[in-house]
PDB file of N, CA and C in Angstrom:
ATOM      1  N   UNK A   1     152.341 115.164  35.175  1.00  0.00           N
ATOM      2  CA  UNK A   1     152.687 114.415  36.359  1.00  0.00           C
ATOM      3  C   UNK A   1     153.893 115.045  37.038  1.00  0.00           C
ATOM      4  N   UNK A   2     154.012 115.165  38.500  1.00  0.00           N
ATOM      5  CA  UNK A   2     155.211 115.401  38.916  1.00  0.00           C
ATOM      6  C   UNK A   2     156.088 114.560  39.460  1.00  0.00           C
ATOM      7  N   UNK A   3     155.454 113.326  39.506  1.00  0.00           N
ATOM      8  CA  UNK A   3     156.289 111.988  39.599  1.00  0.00           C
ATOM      9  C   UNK A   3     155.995 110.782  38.962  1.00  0.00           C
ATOM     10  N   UNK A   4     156.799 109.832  38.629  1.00  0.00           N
ATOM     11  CA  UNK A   4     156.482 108.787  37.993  1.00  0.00           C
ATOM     12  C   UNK A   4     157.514 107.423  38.214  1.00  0.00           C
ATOM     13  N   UNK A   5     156.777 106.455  37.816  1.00  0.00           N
ATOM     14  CA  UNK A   5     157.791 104.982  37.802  1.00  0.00           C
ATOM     15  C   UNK A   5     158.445 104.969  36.480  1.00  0.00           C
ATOM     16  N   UNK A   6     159.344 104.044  36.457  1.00  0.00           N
ATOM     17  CA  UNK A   6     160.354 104.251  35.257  1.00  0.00           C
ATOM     18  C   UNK A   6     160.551 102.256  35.196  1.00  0.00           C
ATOM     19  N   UNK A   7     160.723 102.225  33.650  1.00  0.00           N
ATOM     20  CA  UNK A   7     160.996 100.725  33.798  1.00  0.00           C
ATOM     21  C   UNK A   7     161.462 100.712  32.198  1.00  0.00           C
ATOM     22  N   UNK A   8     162.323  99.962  32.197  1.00  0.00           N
ATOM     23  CA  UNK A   8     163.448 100.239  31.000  1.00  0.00           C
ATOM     24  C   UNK A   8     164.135  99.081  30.984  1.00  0.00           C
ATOM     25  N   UNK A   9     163.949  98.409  29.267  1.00  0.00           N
ATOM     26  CA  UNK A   9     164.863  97.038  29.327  1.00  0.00           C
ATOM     27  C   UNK A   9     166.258  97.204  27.815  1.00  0.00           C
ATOM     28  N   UNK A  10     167.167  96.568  28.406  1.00  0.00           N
ATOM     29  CA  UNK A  10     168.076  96.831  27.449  1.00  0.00           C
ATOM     30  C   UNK A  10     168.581  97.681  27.330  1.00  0.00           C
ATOM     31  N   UNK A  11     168.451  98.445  26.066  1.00  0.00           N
ATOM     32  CA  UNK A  11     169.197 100.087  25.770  1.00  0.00           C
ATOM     33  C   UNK A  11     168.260 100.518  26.632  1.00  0.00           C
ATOM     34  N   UNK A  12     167.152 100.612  26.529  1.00  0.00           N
ATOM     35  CA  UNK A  12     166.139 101.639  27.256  1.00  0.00           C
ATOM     36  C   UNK A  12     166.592 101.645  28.739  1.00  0.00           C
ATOM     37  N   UNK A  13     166.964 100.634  29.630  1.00  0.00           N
ATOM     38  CA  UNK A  13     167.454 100.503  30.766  1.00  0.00           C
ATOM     39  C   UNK A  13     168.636 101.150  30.924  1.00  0.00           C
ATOM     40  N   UNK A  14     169.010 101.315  30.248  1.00  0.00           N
ATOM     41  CA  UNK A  14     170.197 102.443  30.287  1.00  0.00           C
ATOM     42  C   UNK A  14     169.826 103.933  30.610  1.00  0.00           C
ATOM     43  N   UNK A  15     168.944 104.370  29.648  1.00  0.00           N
ATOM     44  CA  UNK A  15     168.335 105.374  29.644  1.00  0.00           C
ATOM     45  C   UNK A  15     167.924 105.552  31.103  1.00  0.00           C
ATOM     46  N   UNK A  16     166.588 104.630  31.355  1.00  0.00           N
ATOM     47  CA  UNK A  16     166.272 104.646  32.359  1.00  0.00           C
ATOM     48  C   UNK A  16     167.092 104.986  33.850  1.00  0.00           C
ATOM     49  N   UNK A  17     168.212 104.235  33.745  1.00  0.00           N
ATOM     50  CA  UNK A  17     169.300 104.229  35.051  1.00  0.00           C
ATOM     51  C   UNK A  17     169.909 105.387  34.830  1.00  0.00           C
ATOM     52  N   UNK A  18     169.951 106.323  33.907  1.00  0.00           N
ATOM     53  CA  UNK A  18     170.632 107.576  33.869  1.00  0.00           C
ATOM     54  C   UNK A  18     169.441 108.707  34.312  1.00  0.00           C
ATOM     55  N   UNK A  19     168.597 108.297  33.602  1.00  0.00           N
ATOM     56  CA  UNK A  19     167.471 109.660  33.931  1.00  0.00           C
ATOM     57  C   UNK A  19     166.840 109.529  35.929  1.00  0.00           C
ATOM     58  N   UNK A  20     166.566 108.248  35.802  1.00  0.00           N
ATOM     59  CA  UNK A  20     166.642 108.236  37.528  1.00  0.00           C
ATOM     60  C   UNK A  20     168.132 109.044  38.598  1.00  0.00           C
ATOM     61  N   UNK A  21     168.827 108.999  38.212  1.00  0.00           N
ATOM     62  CA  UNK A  21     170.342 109.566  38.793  1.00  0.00           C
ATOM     63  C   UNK A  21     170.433 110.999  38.440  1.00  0.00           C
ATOM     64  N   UNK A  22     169.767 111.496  37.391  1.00  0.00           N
ATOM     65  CA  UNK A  22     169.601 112.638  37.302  1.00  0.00           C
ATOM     66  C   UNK A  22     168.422 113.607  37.639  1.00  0.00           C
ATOM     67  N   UNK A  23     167.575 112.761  38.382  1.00  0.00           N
ATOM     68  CA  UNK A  23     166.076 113.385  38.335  1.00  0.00           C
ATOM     69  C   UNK A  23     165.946 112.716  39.427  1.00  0.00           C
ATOM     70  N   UNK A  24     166.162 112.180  40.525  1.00  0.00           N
ATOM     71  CA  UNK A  24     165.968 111.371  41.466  1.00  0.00           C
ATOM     72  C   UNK A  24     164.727 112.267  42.408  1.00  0.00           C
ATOM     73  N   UNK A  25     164.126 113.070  41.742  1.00  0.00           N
ATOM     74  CA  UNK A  25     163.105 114.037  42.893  1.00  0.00           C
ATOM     75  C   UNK A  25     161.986 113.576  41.966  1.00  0.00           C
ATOM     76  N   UNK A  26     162.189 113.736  40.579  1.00  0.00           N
ATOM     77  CA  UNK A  26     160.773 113.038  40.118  1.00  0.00           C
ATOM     78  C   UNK A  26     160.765 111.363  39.631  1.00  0.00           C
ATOM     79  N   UNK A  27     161.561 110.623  39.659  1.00  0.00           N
ATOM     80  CA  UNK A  27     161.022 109.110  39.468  1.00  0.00           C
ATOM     81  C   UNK A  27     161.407 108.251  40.756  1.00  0.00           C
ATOM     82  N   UNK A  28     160.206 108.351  41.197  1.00  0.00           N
ATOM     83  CA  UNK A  28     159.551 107.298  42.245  1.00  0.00           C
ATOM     84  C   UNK A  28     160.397 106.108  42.385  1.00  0.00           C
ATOM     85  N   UNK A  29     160.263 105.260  41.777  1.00  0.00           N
ATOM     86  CA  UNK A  29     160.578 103.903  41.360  1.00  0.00           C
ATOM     87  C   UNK A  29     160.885 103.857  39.945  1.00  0.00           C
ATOM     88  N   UNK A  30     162.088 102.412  39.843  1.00  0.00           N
ATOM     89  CA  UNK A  30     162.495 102.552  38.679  1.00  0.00           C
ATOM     90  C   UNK A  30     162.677 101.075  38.672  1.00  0.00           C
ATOM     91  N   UNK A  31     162.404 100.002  37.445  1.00  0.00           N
ATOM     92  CA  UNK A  31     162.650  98.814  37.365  1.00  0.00           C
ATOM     93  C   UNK A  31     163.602  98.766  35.566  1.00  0.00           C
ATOM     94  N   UNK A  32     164.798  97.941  35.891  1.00  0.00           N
ATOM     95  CA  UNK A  32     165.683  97.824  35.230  1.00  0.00           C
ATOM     96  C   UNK A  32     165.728  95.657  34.654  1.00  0.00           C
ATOM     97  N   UNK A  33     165.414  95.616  33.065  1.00  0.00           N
ATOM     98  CA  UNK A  33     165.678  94.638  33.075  1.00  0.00           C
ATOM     99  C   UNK A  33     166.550  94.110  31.840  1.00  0.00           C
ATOM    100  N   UNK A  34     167.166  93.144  31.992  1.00  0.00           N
ATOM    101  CA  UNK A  34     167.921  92.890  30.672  1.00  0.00           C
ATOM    102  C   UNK A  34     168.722  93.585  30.744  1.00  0.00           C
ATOM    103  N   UNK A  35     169.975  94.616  31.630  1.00  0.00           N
ATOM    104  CA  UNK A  35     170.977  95.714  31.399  1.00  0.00           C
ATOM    105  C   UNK A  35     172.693  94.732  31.821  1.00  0.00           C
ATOM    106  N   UNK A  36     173.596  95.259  31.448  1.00  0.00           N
ATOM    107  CA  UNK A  36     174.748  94.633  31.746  1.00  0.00           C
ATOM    108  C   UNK A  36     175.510  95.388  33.014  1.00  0.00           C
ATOM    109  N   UNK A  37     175.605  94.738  33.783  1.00  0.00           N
ATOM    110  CA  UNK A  37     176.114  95.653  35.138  1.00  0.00           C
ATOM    111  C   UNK A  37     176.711  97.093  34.829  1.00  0.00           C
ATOM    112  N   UNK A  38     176.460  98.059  35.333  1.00  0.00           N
ATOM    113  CA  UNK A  38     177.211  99.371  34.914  1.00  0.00           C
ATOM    114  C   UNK A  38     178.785  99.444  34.979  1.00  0.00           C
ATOM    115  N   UNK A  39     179.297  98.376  36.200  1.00  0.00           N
ATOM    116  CA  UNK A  39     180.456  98.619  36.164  1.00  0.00           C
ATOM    117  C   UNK A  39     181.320  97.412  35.458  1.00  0.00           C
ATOM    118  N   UNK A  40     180.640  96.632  35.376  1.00  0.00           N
ATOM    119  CA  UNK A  40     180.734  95.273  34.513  1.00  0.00           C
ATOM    120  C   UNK A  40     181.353  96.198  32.301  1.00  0.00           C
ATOM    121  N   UNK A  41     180.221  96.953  32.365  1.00  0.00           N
ATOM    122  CA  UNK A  41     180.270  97.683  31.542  1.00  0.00           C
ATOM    123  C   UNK A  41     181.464  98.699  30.571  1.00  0.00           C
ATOM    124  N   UNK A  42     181.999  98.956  32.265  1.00  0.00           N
ATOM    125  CA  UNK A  42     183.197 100.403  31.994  1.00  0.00           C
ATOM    126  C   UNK A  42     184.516  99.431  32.228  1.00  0.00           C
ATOM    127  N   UNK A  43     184.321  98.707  32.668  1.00  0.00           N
ATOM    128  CA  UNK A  43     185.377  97.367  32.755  1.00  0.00           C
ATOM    129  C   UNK A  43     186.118  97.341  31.458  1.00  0.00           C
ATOM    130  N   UNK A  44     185.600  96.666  30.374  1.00  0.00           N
ATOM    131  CA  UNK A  44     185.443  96.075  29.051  1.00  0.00           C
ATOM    132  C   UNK A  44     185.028  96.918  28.341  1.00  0.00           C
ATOM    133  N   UNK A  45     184.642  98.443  28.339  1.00  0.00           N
ATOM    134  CA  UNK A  45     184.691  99.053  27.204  1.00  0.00           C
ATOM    135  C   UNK A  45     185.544  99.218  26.329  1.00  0.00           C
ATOM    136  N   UNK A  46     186.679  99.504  26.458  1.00  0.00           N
ATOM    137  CA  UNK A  46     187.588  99.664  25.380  1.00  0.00           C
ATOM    138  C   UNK A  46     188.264  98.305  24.989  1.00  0.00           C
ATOM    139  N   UNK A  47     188.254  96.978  25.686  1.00  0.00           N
ATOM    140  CA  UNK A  47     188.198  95.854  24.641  1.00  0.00           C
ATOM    141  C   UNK A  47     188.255  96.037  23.227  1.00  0.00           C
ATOM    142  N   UNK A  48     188.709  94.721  22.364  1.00  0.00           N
ATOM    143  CA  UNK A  48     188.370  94.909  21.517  1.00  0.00           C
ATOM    144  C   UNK A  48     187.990  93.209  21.171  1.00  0.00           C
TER     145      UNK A  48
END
């Protein structure tokens, strides 16, 4: 295939939201469910 949809929940949605940002010429569409905001994310990483 030279293009495709992408759909990724949880960890996999992670995945997903990275490989779309890096490949944005081959995935079409991408559906994200269950993920914690990205910037919500980098916020509270080093929390403890």
């Amino acid at each position: 295939y030279n293009t495709f949809s992408l759909l990724g929940h949880d960890r996999g949605a992670r995945v997903a939201y990275r490989m779309a940002l890096d490949h944005p010429e081959i995935v079409r569409r991408i559906g994200i469910i269950e993920i914690i905001p990205t910037g919500d994310m980098w916020k509270h990483f080093n929390e403890k």
